[in-house]
C-alpha atoms as a PDB file:
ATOM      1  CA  UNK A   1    -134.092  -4.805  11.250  1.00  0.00           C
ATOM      2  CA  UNK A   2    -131.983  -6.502   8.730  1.00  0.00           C
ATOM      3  CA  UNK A   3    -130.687 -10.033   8.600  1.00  0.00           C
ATOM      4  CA  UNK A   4    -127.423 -10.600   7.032  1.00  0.00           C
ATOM      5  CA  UNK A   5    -125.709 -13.871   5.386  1.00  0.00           C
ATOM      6  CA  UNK A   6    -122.433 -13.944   3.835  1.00  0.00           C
ATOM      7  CA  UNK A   7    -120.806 -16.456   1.851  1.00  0.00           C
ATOM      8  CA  UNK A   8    -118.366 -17.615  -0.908  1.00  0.00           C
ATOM      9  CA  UNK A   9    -115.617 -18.174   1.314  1.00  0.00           C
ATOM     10  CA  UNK A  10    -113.320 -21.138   1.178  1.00  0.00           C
ATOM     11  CA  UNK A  11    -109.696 -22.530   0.745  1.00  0.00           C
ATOM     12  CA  UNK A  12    -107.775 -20.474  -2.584  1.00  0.00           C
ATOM     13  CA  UNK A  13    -103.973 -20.344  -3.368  1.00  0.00           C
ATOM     14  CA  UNK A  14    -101.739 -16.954  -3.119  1.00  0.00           C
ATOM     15  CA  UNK A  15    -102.722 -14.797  -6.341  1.00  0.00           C
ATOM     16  CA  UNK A  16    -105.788 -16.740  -6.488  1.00  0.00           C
ATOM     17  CA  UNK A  17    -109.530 -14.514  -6.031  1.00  0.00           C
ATOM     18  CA  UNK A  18    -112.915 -14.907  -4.231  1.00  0.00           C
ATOM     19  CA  UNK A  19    -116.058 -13.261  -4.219  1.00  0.00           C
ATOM     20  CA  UNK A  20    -117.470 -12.994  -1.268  1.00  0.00           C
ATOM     21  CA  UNK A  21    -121.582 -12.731  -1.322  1.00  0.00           C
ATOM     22  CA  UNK A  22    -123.383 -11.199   1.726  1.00  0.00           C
ATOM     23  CA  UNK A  23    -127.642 -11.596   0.712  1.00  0.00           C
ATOM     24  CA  UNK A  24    -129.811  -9.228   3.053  1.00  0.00           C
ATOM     25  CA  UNK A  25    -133.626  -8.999   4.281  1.00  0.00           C
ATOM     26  CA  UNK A  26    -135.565  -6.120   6.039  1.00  0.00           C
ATOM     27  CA  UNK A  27    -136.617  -2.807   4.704  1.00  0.00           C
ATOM     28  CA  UNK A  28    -133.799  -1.026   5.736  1.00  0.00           C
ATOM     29  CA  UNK A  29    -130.702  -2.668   3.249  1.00  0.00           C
ATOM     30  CA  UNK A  30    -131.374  -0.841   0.658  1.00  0.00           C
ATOM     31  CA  UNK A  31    -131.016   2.860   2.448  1.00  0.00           C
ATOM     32  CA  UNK A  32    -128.089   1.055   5.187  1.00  0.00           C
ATOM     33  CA  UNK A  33    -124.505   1.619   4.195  1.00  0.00           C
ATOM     34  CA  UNK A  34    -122.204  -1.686   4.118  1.00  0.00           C
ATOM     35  CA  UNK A  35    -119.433  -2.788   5.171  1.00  0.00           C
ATOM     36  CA  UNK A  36    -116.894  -5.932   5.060  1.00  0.00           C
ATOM     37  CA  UNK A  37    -114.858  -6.619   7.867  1.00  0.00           C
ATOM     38  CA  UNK A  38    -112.760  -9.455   8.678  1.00  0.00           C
ATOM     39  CA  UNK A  39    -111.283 -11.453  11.894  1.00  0.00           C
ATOM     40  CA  UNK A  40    -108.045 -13.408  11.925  1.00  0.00           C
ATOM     41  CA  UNK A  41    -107.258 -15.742  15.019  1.00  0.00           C
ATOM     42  CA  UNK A  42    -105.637 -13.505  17.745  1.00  0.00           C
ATOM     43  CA  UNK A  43    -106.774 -10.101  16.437  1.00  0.00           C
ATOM     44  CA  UNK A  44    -109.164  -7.918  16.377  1.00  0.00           C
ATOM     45  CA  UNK A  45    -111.787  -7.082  13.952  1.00  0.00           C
ATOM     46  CA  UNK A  46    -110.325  -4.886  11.127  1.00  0.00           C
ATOM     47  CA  UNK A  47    -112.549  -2.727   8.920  1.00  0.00           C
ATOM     48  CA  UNK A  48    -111.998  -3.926   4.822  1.00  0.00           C
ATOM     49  CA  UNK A  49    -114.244  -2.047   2.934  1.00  0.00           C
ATOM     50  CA  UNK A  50    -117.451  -0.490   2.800  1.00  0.00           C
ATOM     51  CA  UNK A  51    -120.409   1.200   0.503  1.00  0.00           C
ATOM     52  CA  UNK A  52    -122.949   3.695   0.623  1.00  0.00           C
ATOM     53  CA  UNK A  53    -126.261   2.577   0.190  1.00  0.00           C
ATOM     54  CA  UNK A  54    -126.646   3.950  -3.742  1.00  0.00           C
ATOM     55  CA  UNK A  55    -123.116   2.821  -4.080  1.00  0.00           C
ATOM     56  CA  UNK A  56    -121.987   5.797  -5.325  1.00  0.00           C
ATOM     57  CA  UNK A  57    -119.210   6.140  -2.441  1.00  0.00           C
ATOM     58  CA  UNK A  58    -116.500   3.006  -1.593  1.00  0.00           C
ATOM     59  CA  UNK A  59    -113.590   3.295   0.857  1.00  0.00           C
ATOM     60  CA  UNK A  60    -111.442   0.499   1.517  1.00  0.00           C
ATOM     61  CA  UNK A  61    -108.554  -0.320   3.992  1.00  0.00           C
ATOM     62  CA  UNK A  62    -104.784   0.545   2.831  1.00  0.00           C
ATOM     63  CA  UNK A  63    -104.125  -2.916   3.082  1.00  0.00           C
ATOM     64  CA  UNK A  64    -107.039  -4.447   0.252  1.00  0.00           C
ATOM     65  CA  UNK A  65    -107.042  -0.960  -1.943  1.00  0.00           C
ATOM     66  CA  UNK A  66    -106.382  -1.870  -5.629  1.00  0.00           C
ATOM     67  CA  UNK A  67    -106.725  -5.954  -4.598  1.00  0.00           C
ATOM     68  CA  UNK A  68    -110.475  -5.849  -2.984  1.00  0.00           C
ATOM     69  CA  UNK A  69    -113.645  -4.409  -4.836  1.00  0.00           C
ATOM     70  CA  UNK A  70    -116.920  -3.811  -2.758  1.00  0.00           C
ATOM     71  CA  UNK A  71    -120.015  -3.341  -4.858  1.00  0.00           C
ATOM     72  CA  UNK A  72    -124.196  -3.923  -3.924  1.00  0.00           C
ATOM     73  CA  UNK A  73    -127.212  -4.789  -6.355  1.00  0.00           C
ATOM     74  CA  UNK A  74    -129.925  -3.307  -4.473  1.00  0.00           C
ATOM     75  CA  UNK A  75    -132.321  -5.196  -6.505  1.00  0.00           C
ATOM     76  CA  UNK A  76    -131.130  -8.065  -4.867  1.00  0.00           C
ATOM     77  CA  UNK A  77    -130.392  -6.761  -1.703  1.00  0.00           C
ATOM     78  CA  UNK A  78    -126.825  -7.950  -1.721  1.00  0.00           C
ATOM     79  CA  UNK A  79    -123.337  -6.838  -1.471  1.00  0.00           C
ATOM     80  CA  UNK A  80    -120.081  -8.539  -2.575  1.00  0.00           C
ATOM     81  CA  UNK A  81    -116.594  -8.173  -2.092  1.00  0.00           C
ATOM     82  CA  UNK A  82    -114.431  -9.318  -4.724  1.00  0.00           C
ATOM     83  CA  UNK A  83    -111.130 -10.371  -3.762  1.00  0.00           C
ATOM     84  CA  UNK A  84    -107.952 -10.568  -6.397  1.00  0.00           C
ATOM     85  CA  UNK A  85    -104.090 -11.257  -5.596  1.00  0.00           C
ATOM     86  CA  UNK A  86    -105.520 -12.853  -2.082  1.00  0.00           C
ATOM     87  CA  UNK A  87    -102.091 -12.626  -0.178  1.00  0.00           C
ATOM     88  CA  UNK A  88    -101.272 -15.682   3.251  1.00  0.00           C
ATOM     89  CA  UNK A  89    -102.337 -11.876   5.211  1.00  0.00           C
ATOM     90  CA  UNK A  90    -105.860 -12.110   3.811  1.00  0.00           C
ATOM     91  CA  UNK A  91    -106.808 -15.132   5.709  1.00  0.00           C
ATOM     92  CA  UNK A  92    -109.742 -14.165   7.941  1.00  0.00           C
ATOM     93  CA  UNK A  93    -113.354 -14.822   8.632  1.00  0.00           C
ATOM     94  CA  UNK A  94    -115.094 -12.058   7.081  1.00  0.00           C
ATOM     95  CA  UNK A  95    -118.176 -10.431   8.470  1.00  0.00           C
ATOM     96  CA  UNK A  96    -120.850  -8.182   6.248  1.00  0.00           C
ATOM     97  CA  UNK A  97    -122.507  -5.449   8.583  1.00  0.00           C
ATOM     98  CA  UNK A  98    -125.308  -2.893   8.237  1.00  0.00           C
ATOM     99  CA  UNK A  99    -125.471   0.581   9.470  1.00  0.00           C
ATOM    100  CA  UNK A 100    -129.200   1.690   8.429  1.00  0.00           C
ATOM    101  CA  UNK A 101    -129.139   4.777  10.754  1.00  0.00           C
ATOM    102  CA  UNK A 102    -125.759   6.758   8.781  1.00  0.00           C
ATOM    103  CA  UNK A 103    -127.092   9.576   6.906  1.00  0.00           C
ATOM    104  CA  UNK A 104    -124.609  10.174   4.041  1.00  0.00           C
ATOM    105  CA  UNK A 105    -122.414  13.017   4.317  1.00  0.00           C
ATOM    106  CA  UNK A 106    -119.821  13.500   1.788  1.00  0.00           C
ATOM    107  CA  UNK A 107    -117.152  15.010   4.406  1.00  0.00           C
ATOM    108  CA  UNK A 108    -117.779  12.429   6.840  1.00  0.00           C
ATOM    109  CA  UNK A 109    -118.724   9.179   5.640  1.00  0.00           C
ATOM    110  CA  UNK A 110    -115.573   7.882   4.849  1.00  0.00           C
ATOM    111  CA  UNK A 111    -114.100   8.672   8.454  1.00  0.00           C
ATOM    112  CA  UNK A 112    -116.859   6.448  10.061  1.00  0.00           C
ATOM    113  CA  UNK A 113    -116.934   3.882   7.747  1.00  0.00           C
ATOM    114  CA  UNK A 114    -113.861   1.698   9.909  1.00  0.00           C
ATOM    115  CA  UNK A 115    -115.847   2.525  12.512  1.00  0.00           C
ATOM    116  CA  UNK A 116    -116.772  -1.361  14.158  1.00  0.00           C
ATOM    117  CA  UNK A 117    -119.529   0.530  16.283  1.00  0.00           C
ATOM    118  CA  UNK A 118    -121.275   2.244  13.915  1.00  0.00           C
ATOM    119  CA  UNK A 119    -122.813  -1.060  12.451  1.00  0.00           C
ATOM    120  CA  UNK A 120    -125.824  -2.558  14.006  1.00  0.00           C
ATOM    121  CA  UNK A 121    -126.056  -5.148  12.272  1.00  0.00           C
ATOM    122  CA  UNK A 122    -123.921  -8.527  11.571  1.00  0.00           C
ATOM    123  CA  UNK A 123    -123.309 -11.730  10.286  1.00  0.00           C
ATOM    124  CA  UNK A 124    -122.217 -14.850  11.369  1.00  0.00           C
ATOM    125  CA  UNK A 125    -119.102 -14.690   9.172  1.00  0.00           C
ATOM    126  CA  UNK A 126    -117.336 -16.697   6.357  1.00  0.00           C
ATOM    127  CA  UNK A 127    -113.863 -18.425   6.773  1.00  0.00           C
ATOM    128  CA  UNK A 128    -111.788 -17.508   3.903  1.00  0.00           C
ATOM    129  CA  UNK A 129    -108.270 -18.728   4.353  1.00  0.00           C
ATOM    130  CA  UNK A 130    -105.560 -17.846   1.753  1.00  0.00           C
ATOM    131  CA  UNK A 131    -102.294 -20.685   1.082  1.00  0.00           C
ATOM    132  CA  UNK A 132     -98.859 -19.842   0.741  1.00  0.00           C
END
């Protein structure tokens, strides 16, 4: 099982950047890939970014590629998601998630990493929000 804790959210100008912190426990983090997701009022969950569990593999949403960097310190069991050029559009709570059970595949990972169902685990979100 693995417990998951984001934060580093908060209120940031247009052009302005965030690092978003998501601290793990239980066995399984350091062998789960990761993803960030994020929620704005109205719609539905969109996929941001995620990592495989060495980090050796990142894939990233159209809309955050070349903006949004994903990265994990295993030795800490964390992840992060730094933000840069944070656009009105960005506004969101963000959600880390955990999918222990994914066995890395080179030709597939990055398909199922948008995937909202493939993650087991989640947390309970941080409120970024992003002013014009």
């Amino acid at each position: 099982q693995v417990q998951l804790v984001e934060s580093g959210g908060g209120l940031v100008q247009a052009g302005g950047s965030l690092r978003l912190s998501c601290a793990a426990s239980g066995r399984t983090f350091r062998s789960s890939t990761m993803g960030w997701f994020r929620q704005a009022p109205g719609k539905e969950r969109e996929f941001v970014a995620a990592i495989s569990w060495t980090g050796g593999s990142t894939y990233y949403a159209d809309s955050v590629k070349g903006r949004f960097t994903i990265s994990r310190d295993n030795a800490k069991n964390t992840v992060y998601l730094q933000m840069n050029s944070l656009k009105s559009e960005d506004t969101a709570v963000y959600y880390c998630a955990a999918d222990p059970r994914r066995v890395y595949d080179p030709v597939t990972w990055a398909a199922q990493s948008p995937d909202v169902n493939s993650y087991d685990y989640w947390g309970q979100g941080t409120q970024v929000t992003v002013s014009s």
